[in-house]
C-alpha atoms as a PDB file:
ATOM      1  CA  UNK A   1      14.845  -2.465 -46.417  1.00  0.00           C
ATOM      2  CA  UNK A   2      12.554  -0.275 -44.296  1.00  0.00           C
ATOM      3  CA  UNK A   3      11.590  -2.759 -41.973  1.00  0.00           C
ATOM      4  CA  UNK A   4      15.486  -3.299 -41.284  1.00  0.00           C
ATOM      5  CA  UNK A   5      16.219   0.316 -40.754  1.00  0.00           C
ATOM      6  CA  UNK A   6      13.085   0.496 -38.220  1.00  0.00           C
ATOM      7  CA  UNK A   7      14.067  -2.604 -36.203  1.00  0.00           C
ATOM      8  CA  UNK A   8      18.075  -0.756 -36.513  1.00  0.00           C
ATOM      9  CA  UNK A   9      16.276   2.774 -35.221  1.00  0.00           C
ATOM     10  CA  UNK A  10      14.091   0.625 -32.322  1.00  0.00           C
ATOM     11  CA  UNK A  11      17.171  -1.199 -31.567  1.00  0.00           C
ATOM     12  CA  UNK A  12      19.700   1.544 -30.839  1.00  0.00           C
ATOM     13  CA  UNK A  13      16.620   3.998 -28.934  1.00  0.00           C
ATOM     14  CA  UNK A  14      16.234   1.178 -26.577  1.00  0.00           C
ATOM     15  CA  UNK A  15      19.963   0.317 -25.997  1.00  0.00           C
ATOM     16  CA  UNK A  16      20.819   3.867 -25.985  1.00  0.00           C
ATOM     17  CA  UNK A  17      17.811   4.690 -23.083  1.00  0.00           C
ATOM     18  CA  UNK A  18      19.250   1.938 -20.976  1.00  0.00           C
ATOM     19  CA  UNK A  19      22.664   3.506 -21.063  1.00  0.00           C
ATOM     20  CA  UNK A  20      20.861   6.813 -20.390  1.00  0.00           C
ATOM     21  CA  UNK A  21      19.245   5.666 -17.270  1.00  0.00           C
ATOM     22  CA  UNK A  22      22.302   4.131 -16.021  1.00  0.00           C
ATOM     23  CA  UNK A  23      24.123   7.165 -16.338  1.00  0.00           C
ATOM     24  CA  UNK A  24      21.733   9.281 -14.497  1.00  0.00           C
ATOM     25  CA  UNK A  25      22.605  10.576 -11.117  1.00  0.00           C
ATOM     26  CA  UNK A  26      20.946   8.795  -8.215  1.00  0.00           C
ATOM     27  CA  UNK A  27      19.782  10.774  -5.249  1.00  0.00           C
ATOM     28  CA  UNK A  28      21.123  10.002  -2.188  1.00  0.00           C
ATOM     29  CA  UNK A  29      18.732   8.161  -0.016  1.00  0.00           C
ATOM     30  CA  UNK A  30      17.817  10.765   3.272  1.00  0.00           C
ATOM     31  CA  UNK A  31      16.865   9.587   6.402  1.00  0.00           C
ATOM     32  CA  UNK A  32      14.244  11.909   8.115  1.00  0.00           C
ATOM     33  CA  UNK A  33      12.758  10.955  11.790  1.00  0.00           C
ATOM     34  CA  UNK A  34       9.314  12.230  10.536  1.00  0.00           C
ATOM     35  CA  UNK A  35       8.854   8.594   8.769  1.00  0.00           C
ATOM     36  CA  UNK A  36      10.053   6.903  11.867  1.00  0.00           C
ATOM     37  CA  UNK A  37       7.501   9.204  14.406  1.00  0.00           C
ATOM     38  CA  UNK A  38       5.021   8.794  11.472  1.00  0.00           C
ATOM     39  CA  UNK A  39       4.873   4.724  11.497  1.00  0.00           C
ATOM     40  CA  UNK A  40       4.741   4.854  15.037  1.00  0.00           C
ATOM     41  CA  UNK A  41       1.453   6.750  14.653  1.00  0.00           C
ATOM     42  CA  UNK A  42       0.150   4.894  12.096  1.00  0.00           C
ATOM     43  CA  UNK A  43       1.078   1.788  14.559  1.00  0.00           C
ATOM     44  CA  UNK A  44      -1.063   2.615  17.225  1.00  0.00           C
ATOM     45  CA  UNK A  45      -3.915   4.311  15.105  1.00  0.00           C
ATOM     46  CA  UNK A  46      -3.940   0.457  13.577  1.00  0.00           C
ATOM     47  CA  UNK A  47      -4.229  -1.335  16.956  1.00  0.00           C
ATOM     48  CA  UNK A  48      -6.897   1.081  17.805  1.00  0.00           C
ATOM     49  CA  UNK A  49      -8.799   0.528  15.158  1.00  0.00           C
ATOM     50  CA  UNK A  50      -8.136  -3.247  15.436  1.00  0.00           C
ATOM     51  CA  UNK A  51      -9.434  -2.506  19.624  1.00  0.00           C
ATOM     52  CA  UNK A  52     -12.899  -1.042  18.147  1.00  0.00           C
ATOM     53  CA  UNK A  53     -13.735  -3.612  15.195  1.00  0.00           C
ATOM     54  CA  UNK A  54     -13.209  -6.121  17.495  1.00  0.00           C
ATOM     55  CA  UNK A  55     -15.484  -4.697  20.302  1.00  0.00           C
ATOM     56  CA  UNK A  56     -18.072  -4.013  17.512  1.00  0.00           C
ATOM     57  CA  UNK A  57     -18.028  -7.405  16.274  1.00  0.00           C
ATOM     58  CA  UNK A  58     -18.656  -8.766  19.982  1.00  0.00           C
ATOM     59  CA  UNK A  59     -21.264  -6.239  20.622  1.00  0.00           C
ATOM     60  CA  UNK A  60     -22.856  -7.328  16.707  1.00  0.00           C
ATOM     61  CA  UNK A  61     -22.637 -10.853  18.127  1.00  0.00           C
ATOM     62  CA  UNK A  62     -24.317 -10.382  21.439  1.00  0.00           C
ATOM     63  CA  UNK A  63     -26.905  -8.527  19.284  1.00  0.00           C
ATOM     64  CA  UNK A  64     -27.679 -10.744  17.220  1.00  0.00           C
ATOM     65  CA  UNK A  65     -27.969 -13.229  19.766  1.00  0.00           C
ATOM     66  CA  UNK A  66     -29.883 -12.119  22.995  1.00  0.00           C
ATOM     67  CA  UNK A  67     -33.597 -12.732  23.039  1.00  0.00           C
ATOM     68  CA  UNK A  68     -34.422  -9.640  24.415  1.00  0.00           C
ATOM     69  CA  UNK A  69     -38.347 -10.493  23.294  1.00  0.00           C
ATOM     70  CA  UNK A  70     -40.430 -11.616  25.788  1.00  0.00           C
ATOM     71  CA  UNK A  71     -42.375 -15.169  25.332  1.00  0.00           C
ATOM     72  CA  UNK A  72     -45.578 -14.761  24.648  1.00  0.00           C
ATOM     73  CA  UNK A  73     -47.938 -17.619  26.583  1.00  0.00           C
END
């Protein structure tokens, strides 16, 4: 009997949370131009940083690869 009247309790505190959150007002989505300038930024800050990684990985490569020892006779 008490494990019927604890599934009953569980039962009705989850169905009755649903119909909570359902009836809950929604905010109104707001459109603000400081996301749009602030995606532009992060944009460009992205293809700069895309610029340098790929100018260090050249300058890694030519590095790693010029003999710049001389031969010894």
């Amino acid at each position: 009997m008490l494990r019927r009247t604890v599934t009953a309790m569980a039962t009705v505190a989850l169905a009755g949370a649903s119909v909570a959150a359902q009836a809950a007002p929604q905010p109104a989505p707001r459109l603000d131009s400081s996301i749009e300038e602030s995606s532009e930024e992060l944009t460009s800050t992205h293809w700069v940083l895309i610029v340098l990684g790929g100018i260090l990985l050249v300058w890694g490569i030519i590095e790693l690869t010029d003999d710049d020892e001389p031969e010894s006779p």
